[in-house]
C-alpha atoms as a PDB file:
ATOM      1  CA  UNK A   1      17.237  30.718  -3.004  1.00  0.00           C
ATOM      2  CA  UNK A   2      19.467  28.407  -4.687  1.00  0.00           C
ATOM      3  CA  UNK A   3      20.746  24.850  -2.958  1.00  0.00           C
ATOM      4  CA  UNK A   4      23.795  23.390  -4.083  1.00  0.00           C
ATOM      5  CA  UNK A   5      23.157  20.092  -3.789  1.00  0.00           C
ATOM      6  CA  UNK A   6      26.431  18.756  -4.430  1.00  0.00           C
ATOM      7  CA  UNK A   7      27.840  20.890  -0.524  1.00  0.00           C
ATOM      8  CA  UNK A   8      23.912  19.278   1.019  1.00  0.00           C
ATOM      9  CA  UNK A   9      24.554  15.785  -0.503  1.00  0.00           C
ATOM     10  CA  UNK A  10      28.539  15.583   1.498  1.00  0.00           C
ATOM     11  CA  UNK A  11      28.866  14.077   5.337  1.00  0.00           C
ATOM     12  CA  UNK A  12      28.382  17.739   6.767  1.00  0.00           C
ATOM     13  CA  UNK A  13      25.462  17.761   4.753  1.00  0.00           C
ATOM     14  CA  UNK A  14      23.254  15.631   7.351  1.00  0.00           C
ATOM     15  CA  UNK A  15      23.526  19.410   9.578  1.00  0.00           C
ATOM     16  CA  UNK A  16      22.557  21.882   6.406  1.00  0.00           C
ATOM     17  CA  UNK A  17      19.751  19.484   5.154  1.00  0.00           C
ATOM     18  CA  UNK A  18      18.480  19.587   8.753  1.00  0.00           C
ATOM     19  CA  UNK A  19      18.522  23.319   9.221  1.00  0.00           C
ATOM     20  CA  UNK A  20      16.401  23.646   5.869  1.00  0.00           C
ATOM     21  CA  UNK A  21      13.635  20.811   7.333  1.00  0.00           C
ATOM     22  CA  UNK A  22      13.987  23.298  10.233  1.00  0.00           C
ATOM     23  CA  UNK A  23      12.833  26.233   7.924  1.00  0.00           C
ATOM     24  CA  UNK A  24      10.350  23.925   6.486  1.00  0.00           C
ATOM     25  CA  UNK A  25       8.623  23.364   9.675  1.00  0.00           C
ATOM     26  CA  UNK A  26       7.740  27.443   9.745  1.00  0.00           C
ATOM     27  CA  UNK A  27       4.983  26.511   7.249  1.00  0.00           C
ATOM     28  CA  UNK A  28       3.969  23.506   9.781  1.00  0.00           C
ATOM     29  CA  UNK A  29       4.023  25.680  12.624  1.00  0.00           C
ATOM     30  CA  UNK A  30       3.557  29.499  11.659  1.00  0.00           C
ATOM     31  CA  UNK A  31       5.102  30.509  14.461  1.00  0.00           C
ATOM     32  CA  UNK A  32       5.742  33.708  12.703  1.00  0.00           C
ATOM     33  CA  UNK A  33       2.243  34.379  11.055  1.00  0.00           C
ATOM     34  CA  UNK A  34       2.470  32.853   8.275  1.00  0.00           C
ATOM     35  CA  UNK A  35      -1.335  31.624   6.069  1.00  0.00           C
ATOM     36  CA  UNK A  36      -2.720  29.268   7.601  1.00  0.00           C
ATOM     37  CA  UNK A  37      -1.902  26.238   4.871  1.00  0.00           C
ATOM     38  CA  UNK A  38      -2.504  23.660   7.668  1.00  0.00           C
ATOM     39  CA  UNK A  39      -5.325  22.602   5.704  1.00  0.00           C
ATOM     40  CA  UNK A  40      -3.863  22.501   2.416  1.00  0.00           C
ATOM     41  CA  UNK A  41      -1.756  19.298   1.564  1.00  0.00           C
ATOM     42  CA  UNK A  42       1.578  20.635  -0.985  1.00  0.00           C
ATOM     43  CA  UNK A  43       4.571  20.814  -1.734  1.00  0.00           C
ATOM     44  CA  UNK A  44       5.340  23.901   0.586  1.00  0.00           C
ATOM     45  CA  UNK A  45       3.739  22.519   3.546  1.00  0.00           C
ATOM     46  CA  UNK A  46       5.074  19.187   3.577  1.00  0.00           C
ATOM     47  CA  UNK A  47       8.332  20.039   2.186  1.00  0.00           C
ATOM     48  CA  UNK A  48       9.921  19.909   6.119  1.00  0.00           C
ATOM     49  CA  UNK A  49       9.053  15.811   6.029  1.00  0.00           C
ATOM     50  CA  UNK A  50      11.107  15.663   2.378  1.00  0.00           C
ATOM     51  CA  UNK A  51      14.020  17.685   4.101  1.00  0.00           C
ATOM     52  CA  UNK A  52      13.635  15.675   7.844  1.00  0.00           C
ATOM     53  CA  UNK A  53      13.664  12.449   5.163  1.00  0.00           C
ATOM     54  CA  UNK A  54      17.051  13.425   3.321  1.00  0.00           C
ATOM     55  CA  UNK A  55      19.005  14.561   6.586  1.00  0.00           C
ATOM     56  CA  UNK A  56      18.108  11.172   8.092  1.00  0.00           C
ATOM     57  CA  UNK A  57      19.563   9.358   4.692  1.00  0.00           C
ATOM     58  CA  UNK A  58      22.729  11.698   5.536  1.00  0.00           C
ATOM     59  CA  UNK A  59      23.688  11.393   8.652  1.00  0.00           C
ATOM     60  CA  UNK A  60      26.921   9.752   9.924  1.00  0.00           C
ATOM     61  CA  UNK A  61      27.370  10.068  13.263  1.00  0.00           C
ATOM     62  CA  UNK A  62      25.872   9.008  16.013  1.00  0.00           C
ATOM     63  CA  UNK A  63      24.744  12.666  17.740  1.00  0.00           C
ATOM     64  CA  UNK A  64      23.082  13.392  13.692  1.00  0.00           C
ATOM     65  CA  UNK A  65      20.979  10.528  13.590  1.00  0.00           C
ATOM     66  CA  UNK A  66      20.134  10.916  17.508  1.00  0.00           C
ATOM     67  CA  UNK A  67      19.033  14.770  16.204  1.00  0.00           C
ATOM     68  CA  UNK A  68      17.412  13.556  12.978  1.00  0.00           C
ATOM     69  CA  UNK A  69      15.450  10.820  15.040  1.00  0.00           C
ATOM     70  CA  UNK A  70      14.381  13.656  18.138  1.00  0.00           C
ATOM     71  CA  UNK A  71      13.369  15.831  15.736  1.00  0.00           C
ATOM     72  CA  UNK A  72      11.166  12.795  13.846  1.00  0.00           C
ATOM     73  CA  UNK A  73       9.811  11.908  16.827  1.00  0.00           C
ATOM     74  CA  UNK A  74       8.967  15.701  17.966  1.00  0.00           C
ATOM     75  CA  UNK A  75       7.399  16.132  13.941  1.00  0.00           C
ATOM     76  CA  UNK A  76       6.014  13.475  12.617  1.00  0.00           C
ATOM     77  CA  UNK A  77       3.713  12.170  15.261  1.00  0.00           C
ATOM     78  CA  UNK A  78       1.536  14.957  14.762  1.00  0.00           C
ATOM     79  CA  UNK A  79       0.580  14.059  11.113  1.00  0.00           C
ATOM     80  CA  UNK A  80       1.133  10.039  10.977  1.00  0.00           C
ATOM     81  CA  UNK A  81      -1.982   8.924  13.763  1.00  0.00           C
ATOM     82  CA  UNK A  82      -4.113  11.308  11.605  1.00  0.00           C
ATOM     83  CA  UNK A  83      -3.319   9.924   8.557  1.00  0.00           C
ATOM     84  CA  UNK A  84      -3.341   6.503   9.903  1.00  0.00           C
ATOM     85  CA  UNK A  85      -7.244   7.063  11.339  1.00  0.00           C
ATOM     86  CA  UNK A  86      -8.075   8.430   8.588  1.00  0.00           C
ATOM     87  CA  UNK A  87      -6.887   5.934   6.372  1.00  0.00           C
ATOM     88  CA  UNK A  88      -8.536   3.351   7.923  1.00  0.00           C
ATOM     89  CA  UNK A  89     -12.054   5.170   8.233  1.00  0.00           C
ATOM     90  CA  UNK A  90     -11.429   5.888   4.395  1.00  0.00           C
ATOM     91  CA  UNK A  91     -10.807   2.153   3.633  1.00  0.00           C
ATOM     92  CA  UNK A  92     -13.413   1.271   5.919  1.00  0.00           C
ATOM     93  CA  UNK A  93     -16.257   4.215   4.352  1.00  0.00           C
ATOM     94  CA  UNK A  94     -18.661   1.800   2.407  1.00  0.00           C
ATOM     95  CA  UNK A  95     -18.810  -0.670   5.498  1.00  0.00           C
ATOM     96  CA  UNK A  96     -19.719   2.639   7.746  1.00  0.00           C
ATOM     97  CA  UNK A  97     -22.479   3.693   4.833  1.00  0.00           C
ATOM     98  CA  UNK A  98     -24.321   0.356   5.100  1.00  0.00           C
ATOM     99  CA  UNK A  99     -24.277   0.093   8.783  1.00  0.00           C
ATOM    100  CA  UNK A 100     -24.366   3.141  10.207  1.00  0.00           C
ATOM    101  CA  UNK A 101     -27.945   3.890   9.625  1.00  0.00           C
ATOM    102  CA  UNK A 102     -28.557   0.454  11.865  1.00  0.00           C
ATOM    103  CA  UNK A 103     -26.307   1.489  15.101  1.00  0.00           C
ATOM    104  CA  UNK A 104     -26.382   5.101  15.507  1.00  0.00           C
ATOM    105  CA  UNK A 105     -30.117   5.214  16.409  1.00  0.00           C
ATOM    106  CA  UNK A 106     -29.575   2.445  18.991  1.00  0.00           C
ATOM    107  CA  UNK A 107     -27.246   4.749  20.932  1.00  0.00           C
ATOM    108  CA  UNK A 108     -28.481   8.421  19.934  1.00  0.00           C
ATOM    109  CA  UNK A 109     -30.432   8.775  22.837  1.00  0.00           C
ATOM    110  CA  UNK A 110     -27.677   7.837  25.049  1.00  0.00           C
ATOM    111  CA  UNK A 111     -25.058  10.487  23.561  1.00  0.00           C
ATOM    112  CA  UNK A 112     -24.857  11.532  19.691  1.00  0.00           C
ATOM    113  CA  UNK A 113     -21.114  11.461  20.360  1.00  0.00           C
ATOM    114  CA  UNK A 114     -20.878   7.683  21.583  1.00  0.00           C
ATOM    115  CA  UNK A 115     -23.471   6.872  19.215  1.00  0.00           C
ATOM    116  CA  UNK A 116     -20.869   8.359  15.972  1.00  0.00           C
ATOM    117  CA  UNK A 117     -17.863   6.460  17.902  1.00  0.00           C
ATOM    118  CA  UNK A 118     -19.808   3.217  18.148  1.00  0.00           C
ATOM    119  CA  UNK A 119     -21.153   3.178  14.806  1.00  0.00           C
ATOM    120  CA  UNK A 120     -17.439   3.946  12.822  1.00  0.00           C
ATOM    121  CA  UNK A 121     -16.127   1.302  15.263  1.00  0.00           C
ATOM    122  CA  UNK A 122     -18.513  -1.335  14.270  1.00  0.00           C
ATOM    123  CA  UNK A 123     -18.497  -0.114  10.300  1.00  0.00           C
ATOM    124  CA  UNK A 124     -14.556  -0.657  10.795  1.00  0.00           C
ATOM    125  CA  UNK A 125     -15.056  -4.497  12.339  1.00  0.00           C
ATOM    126  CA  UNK A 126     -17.534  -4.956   9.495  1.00  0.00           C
ATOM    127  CA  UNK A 127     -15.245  -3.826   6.844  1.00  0.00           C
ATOM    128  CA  UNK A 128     -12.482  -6.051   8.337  1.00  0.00           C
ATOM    129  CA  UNK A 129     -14.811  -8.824   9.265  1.00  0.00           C
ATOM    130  CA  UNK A 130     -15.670  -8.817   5.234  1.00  0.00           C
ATOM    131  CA  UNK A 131     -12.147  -8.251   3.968  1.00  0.00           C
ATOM    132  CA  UNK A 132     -11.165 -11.655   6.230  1.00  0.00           C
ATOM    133  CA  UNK A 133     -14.025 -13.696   4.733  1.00  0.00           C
ATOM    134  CA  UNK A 134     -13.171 -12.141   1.059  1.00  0.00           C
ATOM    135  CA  UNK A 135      -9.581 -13.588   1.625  1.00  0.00           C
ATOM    136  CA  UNK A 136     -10.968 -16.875   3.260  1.00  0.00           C
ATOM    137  CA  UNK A 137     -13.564 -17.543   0.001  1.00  0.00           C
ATOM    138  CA  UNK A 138     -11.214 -19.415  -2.416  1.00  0.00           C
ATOM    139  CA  UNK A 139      -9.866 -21.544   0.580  1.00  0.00           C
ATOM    140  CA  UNK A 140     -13.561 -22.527   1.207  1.00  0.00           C
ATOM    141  CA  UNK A 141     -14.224 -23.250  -2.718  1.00  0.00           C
ATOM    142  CA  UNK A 142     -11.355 -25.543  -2.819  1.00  0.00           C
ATOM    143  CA  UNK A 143     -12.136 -27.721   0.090  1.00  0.00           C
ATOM    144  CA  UNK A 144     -15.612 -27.773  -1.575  1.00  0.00           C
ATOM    145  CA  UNK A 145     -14.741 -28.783  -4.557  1.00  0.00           C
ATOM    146  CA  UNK A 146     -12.419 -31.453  -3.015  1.00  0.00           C
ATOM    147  CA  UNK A 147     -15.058 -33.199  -0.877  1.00  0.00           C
ATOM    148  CA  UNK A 148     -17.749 -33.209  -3.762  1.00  0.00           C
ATOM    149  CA  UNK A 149     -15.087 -34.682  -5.821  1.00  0.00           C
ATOM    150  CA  UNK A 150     -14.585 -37.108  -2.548  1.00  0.00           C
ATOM    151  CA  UNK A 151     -18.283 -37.787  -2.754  1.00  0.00           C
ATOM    152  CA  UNK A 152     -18.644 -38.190  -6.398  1.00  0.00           C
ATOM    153  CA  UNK A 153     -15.820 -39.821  -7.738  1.00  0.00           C
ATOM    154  CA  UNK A 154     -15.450 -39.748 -11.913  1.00  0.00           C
ATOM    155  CA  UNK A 155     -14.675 -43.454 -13.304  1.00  0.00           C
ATOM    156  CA  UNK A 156     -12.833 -43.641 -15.559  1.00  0.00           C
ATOM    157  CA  UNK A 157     -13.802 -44.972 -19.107  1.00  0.00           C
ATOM    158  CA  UNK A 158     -12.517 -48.383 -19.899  1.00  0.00           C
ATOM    159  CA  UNK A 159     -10.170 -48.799 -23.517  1.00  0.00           C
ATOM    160  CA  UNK A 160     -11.775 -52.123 -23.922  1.00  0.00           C
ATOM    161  CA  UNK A 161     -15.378 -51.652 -23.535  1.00  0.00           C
ATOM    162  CA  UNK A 162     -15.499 -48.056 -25.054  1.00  0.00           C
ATOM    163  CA  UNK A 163     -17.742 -46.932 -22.243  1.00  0.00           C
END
């Protein structure tokens, strides 16, 4: 199948690029059977965000960008609060590795799955807890250096008596 991007790229185009994110969401979707590539992050199953993407830089008129922003809204949603929570466990990983191993026994007993919630939750605070002091450390060094410098002033060395 050939697209001739020159006819996709006009002011009708907003409607044709739509109608090909539309065949890009059968790979999202499979509503007719297709493999299950859910799990598999390419160019075929993500090509219906590229397509939803260039209709929305296309549109014109108001009725295309209210379609281009229903069908964003209907899409997307689906994908971007994974990716977002996943994101931020991923960032957050190393804090969950050194702490989880304290927290998850405290609450085991209770329920195993509160016990997983709690202790991501707290690695996450910990990780963003450390990030804020990381950014707060060469604030702190300055005003330390300015009040030892306050405490211990240098004199200055007199022309005349060589000292």
């Amino acid at each position: 199948m050939t697209v001739d991007l020159v006819v996709l790229s006009g002011a009708q185009g907003a409607g044709k690029v739509l109608a090909l994110a539309g065949l890009g969401l059968l790979t999202r979707y499979e509503p007719i059977g297709l493999p299950d590539r859910t799990h598999i992050t390419d160019a075929v199953t993500v090509f219906w965000l590229f397509a939803l993407g260039w209709a929305a830089a296309r549109t014109r008129t108001l009725w295309q960008r209210l379609v281009v922003t229903v069908a964003g809204l209907a899409t997307v949603p689906g994908t971007r609060r994974l990716n977002q929570l996943a994101g931020l466990l991923a960032g957050s990983s190393l804090a969950i590795y050194l702490t989880h191993w304290q927290i998850y026994p405290i609450f085991d007993q209770i329920s195993q799955p509160l016990a997983l919630a709690i202790s991501l939750a707290f690695g996450v605070a910990y990780a963003w807890g450390t990030a804020v002091l990381i950014r707060r450390v060469p604030e702190f060094v300055e005003s330390v250096r300015r009040g030892q410098a306050a405490l211990h002033p240098r004199t200055r060395r007199s022309s005349r008596t060589g000292c």
